[in-house]
N, C-alpha and C. Protein backbone atom coordinates (compact mmCIF):
# COMPACT_ATOMS: atom_id res chain seq x y z
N UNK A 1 0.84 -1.20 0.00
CA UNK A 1 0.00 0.00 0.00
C UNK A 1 0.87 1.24 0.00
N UNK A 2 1.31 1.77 -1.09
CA UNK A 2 2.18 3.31 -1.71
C UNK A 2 0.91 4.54 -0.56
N UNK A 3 0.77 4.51 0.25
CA UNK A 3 -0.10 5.58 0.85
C UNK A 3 0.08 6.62 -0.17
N UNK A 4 1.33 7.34 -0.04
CA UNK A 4 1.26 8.83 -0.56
C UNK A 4 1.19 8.76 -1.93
N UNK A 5 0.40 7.62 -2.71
CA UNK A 5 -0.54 7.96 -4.18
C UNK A 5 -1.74 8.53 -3.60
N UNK A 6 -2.43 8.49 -2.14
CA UNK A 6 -4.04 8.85 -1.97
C UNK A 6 -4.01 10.26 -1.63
N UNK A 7 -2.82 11.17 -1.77
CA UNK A 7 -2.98 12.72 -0.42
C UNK A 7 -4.10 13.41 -2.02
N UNK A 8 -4.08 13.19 -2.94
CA UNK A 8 -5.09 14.25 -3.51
C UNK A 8 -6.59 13.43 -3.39
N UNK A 9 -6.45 12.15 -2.50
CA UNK A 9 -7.91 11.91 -2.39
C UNK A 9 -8.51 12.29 -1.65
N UNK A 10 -7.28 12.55 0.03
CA UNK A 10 -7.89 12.65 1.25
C UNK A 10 -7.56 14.48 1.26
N UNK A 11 -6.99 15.41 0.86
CA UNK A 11 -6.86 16.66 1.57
C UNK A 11 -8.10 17.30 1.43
N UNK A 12 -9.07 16.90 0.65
CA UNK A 12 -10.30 17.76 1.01
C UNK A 12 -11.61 17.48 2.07
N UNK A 13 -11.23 16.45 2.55
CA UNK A 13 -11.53 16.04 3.86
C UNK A 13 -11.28 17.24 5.16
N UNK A 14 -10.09 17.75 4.75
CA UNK A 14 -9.14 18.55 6.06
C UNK A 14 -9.62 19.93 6.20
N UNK A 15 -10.72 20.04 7.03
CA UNK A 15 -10.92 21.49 6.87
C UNK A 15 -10.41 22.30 7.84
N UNK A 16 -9.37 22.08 9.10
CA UNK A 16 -8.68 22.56 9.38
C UNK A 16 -7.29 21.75 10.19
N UNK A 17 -6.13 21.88 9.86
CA UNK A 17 -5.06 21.28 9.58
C UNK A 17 -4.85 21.27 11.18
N UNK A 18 -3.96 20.08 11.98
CA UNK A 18 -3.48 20.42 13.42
C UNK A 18 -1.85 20.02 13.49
N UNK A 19 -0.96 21.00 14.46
CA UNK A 19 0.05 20.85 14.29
C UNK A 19 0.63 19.71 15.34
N UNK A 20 1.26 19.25 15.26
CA UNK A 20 1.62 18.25 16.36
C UNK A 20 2.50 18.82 17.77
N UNK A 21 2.62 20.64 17.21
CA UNK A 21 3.30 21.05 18.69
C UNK A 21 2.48 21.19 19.49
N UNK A 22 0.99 21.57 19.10
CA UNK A 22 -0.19 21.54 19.89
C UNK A 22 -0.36 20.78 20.47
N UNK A 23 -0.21 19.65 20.33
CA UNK A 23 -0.79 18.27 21.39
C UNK A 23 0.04 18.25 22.78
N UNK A 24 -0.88 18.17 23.78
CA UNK A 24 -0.21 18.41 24.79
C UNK A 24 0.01 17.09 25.50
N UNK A 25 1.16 16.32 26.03
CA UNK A 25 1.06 15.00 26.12
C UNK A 25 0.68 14.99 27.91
N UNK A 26 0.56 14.13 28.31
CA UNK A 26 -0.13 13.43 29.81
C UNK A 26 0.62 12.29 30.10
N UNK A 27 2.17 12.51 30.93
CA UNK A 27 3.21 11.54 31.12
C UNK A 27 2.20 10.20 31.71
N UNK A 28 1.06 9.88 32.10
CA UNK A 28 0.72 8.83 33.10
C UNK A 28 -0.28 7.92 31.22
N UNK A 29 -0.37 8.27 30.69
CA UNK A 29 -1.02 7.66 29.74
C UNK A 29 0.15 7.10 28.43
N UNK A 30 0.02 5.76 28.41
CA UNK A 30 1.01 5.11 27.75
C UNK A 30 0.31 4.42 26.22
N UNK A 31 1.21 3.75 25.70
CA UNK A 31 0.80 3.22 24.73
C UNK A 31 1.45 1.81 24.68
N UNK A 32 0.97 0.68 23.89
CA UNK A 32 1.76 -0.36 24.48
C UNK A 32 2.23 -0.52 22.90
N UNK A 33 3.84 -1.50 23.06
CA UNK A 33 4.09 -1.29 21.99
C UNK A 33 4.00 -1.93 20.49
N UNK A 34 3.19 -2.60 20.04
CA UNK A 34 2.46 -3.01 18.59
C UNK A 34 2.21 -1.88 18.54
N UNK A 35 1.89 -0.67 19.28
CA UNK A 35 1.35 0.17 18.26
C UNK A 35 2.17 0.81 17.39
N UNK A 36 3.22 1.24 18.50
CA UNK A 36 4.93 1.85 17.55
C UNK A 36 5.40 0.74 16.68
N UNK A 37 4.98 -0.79 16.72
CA UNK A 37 5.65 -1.61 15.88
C UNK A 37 4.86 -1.91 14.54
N UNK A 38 3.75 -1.01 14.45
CA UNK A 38 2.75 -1.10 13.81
C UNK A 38 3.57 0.79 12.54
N UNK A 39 3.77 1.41 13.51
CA UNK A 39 4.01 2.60 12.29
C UNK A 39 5.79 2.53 11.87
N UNK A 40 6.46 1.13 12.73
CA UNK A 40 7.62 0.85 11.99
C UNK A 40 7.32 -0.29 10.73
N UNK A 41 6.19 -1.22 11.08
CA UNK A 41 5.81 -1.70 9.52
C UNK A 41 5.50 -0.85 8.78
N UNK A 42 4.76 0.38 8.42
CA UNK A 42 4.10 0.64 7.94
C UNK A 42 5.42 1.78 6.94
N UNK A 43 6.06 2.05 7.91
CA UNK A 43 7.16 3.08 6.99
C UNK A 43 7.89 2.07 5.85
N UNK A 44 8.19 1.11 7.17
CA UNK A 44 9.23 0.03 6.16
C UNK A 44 9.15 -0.70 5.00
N UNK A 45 7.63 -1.07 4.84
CA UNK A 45 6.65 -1.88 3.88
C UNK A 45 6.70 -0.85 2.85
N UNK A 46 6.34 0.59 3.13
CA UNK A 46 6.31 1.54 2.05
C UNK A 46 7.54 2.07 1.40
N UNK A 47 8.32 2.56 2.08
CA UNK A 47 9.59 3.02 1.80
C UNK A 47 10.67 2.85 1.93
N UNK A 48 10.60 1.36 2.66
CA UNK A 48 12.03 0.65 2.73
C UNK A 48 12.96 0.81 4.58
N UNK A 49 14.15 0.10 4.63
CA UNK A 49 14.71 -0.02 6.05
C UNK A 49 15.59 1.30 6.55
N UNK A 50 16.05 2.26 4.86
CA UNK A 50 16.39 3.52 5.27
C UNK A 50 15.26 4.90 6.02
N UNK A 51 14.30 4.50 5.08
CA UNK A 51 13.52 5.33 5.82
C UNK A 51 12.97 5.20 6.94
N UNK A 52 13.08 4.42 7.56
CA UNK A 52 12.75 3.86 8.94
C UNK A 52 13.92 4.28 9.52
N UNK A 53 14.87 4.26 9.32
CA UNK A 53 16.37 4.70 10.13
C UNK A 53 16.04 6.26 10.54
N UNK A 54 15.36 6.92 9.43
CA UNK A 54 16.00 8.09 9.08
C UNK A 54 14.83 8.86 10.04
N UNK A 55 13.33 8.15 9.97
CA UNK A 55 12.17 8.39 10.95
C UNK A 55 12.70 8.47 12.41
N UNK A 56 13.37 7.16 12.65
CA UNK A 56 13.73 6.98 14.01
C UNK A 56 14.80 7.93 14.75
N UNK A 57 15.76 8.35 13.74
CA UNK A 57 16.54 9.46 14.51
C UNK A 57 15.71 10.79 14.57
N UNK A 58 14.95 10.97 13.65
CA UNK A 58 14.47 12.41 13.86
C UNK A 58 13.63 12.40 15.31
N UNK A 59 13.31 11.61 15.01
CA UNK A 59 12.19 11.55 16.43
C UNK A 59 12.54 11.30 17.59
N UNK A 60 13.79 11.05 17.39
CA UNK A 60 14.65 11.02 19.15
C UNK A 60 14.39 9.76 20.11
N UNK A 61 13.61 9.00 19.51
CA UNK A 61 13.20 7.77 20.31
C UNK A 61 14.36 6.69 20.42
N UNK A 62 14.52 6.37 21.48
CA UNK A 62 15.76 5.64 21.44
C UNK A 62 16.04 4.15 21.15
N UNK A 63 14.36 3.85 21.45
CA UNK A 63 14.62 1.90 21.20
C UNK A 63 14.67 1.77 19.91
N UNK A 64 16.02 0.85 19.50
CA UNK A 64 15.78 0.10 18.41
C UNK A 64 14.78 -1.07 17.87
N UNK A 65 14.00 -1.19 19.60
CA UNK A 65 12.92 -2.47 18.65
C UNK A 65 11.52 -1.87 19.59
N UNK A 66 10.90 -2.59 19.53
CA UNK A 66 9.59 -2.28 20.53
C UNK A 66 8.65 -3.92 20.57
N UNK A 67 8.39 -4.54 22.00
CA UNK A 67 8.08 -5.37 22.12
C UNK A 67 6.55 -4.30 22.16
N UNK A 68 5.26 -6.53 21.68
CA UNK A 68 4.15 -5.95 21.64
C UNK A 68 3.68 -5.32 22.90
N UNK A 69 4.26 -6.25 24.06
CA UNK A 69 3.19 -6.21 25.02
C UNK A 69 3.73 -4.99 26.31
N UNK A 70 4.60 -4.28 25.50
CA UNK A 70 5.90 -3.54 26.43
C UNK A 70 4.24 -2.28 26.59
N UNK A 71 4.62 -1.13 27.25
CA UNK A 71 4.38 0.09 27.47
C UNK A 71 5.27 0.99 27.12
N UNK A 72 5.01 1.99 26.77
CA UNK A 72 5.72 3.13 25.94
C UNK A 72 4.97 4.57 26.24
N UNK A 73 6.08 5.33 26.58
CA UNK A 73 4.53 6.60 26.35
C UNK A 73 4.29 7.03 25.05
N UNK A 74 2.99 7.65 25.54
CA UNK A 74 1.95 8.52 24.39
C UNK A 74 3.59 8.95 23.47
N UNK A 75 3.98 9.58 24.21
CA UNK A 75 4.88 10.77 23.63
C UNK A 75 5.43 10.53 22.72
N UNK A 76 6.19 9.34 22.42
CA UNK A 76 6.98 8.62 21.89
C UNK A 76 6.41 8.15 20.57
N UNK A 77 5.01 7.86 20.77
CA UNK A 77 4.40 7.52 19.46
C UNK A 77 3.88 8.62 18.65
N UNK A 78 3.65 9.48 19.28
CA UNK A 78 3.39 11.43 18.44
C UNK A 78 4.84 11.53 17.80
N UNK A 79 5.62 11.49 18.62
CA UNK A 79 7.31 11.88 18.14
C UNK A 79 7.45 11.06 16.20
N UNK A 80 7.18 9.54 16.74
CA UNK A 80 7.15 8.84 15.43
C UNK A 80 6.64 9.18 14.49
N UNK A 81 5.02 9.23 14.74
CA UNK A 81 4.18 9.90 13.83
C UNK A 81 4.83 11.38 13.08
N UNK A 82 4.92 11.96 13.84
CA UNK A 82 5.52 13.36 13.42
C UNK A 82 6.28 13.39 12.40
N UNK A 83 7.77 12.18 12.88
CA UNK A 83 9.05 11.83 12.11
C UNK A 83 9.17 11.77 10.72
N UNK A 84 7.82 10.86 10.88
CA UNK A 84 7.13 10.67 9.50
C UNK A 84 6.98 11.56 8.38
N UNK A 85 6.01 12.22 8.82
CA UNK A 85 5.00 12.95 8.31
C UNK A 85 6.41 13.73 7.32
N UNK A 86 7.32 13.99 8.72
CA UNK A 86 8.64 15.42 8.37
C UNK A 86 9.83 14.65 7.31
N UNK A 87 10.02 13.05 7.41
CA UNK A 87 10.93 12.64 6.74
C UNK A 87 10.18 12.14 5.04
N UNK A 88 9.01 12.22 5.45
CA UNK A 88 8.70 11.48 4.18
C UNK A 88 7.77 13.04 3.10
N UNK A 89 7.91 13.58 4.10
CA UNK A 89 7.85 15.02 3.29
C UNK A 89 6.01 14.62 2.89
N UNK A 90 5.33 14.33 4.25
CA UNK A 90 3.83 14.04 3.72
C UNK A 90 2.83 15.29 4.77
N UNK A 91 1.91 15.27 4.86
CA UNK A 91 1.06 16.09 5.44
C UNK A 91 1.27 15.04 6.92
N UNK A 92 0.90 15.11 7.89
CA UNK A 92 0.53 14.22 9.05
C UNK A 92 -0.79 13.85 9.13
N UNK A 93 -1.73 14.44 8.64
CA UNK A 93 -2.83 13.80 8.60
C UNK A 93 -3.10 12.52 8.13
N UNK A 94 -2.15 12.47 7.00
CA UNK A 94 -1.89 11.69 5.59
C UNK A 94 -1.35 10.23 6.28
N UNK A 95 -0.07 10.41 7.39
CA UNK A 95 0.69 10.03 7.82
C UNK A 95 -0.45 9.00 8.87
N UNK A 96 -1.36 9.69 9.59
CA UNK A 96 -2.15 9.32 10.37
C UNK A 96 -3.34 8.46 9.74
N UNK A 97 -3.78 8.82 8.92
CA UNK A 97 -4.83 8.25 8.19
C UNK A 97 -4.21 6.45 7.28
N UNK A 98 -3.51 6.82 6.73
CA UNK A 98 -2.88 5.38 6.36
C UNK A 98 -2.33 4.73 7.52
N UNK A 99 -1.78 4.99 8.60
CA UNK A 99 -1.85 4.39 9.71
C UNK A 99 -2.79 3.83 10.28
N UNK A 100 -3.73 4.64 10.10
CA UNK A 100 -5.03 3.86 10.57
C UNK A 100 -5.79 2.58 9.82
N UNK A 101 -5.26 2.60 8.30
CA UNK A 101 -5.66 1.74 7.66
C UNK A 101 -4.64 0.59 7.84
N UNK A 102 -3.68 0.84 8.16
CA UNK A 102 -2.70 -0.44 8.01
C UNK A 102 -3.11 -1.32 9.56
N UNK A 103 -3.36 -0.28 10.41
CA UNK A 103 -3.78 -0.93 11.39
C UNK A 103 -4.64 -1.91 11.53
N UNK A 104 -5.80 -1.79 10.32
CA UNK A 104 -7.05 -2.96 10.42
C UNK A 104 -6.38 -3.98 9.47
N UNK A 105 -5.79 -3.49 8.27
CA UNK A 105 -5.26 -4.94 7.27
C UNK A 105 -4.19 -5.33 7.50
N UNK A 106 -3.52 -4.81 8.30
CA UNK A 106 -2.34 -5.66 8.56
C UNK A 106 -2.15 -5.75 9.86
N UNK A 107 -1.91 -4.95 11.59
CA UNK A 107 -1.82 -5.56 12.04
C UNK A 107 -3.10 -6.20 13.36
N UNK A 108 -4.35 -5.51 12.45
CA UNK A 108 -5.19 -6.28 13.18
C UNK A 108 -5.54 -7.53 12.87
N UNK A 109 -5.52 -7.54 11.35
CA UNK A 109 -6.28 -9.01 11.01
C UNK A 109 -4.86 -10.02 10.98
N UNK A 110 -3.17 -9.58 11.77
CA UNK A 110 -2.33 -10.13 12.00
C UNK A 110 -2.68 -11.15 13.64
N UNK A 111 -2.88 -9.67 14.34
CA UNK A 111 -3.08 -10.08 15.96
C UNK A 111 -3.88 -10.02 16.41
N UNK A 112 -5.44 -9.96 16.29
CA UNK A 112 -6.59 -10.11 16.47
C UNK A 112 -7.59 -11.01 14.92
N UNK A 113 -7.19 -11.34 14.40
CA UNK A 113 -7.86 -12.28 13.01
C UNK A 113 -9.41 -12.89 13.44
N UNK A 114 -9.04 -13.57 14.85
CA UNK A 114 -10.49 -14.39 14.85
C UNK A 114 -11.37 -13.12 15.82
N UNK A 115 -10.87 -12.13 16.09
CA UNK A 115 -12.04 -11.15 16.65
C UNK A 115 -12.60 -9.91 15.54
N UNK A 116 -11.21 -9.76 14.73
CA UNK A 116 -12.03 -9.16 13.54
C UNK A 116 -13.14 -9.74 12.60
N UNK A 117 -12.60 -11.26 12.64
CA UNK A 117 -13.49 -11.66 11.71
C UNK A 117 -15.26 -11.88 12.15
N UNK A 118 -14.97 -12.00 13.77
CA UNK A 118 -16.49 -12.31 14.34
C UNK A 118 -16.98 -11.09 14.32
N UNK A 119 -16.67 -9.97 14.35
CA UNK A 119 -17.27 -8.60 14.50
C UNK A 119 -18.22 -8.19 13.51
N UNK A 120 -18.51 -8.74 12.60
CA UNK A 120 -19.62 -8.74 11.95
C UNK A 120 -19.58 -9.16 10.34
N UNK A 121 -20.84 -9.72 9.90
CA UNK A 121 -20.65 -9.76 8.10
C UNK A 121 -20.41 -8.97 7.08
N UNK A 122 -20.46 -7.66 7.67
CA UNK A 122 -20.64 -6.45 7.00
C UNK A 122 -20.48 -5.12 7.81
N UNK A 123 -19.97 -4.51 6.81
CA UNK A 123 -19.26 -2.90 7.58
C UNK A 123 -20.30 -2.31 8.81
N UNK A 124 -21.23 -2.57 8.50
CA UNK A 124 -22.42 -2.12 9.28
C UNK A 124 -22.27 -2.81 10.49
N UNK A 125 -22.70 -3.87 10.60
CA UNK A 125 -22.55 -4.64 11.36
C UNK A 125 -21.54 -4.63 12.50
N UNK A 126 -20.13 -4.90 11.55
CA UNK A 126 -18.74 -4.17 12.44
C UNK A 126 -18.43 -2.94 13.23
N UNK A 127 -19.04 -1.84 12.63
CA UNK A 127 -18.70 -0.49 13.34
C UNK A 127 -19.97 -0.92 14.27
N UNK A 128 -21.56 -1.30 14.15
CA UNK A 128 -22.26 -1.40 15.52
C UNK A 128 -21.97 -2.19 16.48
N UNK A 129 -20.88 -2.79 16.16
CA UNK A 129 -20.35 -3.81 17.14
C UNK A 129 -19.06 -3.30 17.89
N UNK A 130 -18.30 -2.33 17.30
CA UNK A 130 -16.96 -1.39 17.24
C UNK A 130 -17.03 -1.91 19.10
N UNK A 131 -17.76 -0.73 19.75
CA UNK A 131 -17.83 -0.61 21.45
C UNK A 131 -17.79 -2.53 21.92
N UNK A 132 -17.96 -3.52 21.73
CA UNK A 132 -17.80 -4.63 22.28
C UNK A 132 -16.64 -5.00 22.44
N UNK A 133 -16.14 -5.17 20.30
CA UNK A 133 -15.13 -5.59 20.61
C UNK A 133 -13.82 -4.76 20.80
N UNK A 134 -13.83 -3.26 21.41
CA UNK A 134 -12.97 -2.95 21.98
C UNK A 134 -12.70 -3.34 23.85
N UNK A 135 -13.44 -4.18 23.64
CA UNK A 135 -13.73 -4.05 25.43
C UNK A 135 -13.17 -5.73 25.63
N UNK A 136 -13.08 -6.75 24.40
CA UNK A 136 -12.39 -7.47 24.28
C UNK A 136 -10.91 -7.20 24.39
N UNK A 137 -10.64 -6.33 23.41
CA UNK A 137 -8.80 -6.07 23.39
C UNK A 137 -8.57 -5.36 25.12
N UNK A 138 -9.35 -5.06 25.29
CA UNK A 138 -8.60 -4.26 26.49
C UNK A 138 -8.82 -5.53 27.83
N UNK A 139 -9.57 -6.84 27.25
CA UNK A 139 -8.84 -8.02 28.17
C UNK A 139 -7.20 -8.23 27.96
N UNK A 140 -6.91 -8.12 26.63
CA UNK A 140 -5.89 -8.36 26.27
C UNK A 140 -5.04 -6.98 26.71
N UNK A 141 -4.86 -5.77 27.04
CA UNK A 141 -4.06 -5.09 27.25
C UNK A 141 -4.43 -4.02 28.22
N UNK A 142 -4.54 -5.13 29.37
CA UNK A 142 -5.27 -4.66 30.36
C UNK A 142 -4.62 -2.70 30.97
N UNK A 143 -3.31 -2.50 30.66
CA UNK A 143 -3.26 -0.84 30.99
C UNK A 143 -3.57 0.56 30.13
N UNK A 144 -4.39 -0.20 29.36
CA UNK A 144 -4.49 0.55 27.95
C UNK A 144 -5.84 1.52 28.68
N UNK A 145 -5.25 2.94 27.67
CA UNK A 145 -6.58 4.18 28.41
C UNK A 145 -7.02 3.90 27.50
N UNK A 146 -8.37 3.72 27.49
CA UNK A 146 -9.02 3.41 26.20
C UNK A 146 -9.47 4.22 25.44
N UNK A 147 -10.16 4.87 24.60
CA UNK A 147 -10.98 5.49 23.81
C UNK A 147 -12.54 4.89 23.95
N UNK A 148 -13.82 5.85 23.42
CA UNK A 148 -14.53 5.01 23.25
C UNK A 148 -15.57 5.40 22.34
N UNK A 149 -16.21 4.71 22.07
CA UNK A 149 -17.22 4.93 20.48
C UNK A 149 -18.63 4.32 20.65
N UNK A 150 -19.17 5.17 20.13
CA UNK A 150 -20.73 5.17 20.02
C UNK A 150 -21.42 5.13 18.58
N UNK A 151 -22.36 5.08 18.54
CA UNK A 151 -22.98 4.58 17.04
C UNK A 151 -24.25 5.26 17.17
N UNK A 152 -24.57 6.35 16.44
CA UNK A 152 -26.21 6.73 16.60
C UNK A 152 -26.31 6.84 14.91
N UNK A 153 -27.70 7.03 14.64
CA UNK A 153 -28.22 7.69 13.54
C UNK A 153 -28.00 6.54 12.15
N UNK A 154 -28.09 5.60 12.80
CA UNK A 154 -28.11 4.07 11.80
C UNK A 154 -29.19 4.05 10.56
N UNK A 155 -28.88 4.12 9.75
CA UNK A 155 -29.38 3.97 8.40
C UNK A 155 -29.34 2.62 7.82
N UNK A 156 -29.55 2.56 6.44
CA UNK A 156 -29.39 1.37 5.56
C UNK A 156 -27.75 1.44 5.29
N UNK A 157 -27.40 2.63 4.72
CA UNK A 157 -26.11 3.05 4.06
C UNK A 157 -25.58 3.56 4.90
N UNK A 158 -25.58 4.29 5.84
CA UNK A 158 -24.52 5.29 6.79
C UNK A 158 -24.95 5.33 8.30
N UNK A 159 -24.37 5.96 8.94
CA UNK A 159 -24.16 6.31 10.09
C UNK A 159 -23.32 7.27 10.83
N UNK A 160 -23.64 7.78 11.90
CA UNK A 160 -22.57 8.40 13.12
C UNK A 160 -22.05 7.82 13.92
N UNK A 161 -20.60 8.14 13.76
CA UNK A 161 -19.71 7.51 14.33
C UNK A 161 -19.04 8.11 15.14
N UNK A 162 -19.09 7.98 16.64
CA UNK A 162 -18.88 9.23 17.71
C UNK A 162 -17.51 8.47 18.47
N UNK A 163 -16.35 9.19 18.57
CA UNK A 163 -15.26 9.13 19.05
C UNK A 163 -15.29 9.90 20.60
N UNK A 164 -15.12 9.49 21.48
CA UNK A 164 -14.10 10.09 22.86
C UNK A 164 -12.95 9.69 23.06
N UNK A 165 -11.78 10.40 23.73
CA UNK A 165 -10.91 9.70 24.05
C UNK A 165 -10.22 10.90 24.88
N UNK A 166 -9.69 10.42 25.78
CA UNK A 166 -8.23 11.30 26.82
C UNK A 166 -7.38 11.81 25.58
N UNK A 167 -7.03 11.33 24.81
CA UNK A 167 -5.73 11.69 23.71
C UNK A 167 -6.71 12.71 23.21
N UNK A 168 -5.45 13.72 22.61
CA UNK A 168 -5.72 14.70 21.14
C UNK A 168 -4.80 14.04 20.02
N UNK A 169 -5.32 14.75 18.51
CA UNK A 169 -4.69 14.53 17.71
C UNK A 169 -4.72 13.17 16.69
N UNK A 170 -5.85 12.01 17.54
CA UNK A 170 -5.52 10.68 17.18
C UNK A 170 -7.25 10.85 15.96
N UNK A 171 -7.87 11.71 15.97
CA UNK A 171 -9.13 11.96 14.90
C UNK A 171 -9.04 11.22 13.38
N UNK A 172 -7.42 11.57 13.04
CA UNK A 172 -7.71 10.87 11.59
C UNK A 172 -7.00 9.58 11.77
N UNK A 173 -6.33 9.47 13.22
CA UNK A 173 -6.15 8.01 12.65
C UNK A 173 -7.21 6.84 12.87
N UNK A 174 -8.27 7.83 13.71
CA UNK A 174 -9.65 6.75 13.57
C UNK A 174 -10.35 6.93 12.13
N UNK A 175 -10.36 8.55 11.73
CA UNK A 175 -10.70 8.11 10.11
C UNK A 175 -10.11 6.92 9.46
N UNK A 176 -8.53 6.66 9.15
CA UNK A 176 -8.50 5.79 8.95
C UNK A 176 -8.62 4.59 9.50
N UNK A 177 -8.86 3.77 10.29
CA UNK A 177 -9.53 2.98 10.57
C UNK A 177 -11.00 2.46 10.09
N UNK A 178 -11.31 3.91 9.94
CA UNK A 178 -13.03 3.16 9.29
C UNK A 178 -12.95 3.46 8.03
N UNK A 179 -12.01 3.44 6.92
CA UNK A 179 -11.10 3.88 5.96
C UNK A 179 -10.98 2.50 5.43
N UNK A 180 -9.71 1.71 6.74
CA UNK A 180 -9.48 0.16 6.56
C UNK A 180 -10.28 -0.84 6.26
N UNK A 181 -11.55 -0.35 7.28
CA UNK A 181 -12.58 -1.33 7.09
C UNK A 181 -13.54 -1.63 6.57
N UNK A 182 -13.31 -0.71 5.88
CA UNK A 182 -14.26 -0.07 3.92
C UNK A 182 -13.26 -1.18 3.15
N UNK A 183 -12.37 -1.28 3.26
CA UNK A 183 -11.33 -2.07 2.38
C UNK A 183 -11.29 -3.70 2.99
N UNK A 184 -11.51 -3.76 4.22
CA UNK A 184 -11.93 -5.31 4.83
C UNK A 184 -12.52 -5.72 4.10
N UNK A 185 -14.25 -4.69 4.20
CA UNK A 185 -15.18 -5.71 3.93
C UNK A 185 -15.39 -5.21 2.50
N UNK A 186 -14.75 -4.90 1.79
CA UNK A 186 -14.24 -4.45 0.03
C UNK A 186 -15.56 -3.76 -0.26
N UNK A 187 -16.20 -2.82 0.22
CA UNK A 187 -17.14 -1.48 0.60
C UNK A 187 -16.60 -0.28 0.21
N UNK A 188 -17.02 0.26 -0.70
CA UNK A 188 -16.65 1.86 -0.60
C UNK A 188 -17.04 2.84 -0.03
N UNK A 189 -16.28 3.39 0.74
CA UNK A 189 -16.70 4.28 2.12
C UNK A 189 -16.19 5.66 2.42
N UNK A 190 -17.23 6.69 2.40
CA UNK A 190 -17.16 7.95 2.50
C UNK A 190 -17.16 8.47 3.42
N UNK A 191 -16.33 8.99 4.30
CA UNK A 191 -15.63 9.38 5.92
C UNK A 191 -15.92 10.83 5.69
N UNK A 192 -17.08 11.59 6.33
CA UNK A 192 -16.84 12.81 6.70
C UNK A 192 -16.48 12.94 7.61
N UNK A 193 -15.70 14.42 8.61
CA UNK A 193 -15.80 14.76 9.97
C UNK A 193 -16.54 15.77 10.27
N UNK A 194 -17.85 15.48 10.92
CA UNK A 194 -18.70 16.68 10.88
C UNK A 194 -18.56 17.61 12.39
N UNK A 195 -18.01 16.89 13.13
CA UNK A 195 -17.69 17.35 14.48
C UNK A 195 -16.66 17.24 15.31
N UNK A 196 -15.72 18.50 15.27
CA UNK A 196 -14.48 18.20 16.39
C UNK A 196 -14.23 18.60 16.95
N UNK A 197 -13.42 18.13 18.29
CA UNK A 197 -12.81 18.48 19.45
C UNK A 197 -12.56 19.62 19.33
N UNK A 198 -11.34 19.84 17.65
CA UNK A 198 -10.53 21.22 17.84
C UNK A 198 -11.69 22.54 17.82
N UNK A 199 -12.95 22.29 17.46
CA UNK A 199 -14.23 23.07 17.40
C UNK A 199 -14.33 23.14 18.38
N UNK A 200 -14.29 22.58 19.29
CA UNK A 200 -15.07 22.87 20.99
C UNK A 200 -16.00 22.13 21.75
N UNK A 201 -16.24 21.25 20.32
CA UNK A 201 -17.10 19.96 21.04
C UNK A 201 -16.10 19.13 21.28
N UNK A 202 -17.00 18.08 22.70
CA UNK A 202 -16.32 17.19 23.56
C UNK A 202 -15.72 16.24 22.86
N UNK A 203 -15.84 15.51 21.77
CA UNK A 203 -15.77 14.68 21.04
C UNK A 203 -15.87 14.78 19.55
N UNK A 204 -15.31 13.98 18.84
CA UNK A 204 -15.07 13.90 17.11
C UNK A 204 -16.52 13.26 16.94
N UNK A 205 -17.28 13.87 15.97
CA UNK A 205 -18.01 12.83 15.38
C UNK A 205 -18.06 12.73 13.60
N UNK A 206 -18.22 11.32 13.07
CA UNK A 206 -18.11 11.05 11.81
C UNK A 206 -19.09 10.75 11.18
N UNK A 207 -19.48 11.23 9.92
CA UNK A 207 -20.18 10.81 9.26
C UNK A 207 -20.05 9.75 7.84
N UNK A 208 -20.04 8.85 8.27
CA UNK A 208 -19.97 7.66 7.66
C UNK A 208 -21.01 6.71 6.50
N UNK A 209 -20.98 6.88 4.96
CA UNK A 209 -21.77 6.10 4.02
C UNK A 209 -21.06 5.27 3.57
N UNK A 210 -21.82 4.43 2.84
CA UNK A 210 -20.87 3.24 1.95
C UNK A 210 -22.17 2.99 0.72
């Protein structure tokens, strides 16, 4: 997956851009680490083992590897993200959003396979199910702050797709996620953001067709 063939699909999505000096991090909230081992596949698969070198020094992070089940802070994974965005000369949104997709086809249906696959027959199905089976993984990673998601305004074709979470900044990488899973269930899927945090409301919400 060449991500940076899609930035003239996704920049008109962006109706207002966020910088990553803005995010203010919260030393007690961690991340465990598949997730950092998740945006070192994702550089490496695309652009090879230099550009992953070249991510990792900018960003000051010092481990050369990252176990799944380790803890890491927040911080560390913004730093990466960032690295990105700055070494590969992409937008961060961009950076964030294909992250989010690699996350469902590669390393969810890697390390979760038989919970993605029960989550439903169909996209529909899956995102109304989203709130369960996150409450599954967090058997599995029991210090994880979670996020959490709601589902109103269910249609035939679409829906609202309501994000909370302690973190800033992580908005498009849940776009992509429901991005990925347009591509799971081989659905074509139209991700608005009709409501955000950086607006003043409590929470992101999405508007979601297929």
């Amino acid at each position: 997956m060449k991500f940076v063939k899609r930035q003239k699909d996704l920049c008109y999505f962006f109706p207002k851009s966020f910088n990553l000096k803005n995010i203010k991090f919260q030393k007690l909230k961690i991340m465990y680490g598949i997730v950092n081992k998740a945006i070192q596949g994702l550089v490496k698969e695309n652009f090879g083992e230099d550009a992953w070198e070249k991510v990792k020094l900018k960003s000051g992070v010092a481990h050369n590897s990252f176990l799944s089940n380790e803890s890491y802070p927040d911080e560390e994974t913004f730093k990466l993200a960032g690295a990105a965005s700055e070494v590969l000369n992409l937008p961060l949104e961009q950076v964030l959003i294909a992250f989010g997709e690699y996350w469902v086809l590669k390393t969810g249906l890697e390390h979760y396979g038989s919970l993605m696959r029960s989550g439903g027959d169909n996209l529909k199905e899956f995102l109304v199910n989203l709130p369960n089976f996150h409450s599954r993984v967090m058997l599995i990673y029991r210090n994880i702050t979670p996020p959490e998601f709601r589902i109103s305004d269910i249609e035939n074709n679409s829906l609202q797709f309501h994000y909370y979470s302690q973190r800033q900044g992580l908005k498009y990488f849940v776009y992509g996620l429901i991005q990925g899973l347009g591509k799971m269930y081989k659905v074509s899927v139209k991700t608005t953001i009709i409501k955000s945090r950086e607006d003043g409301y409590d929470h992101d919400i999405f508007f979601v067709s297929w």
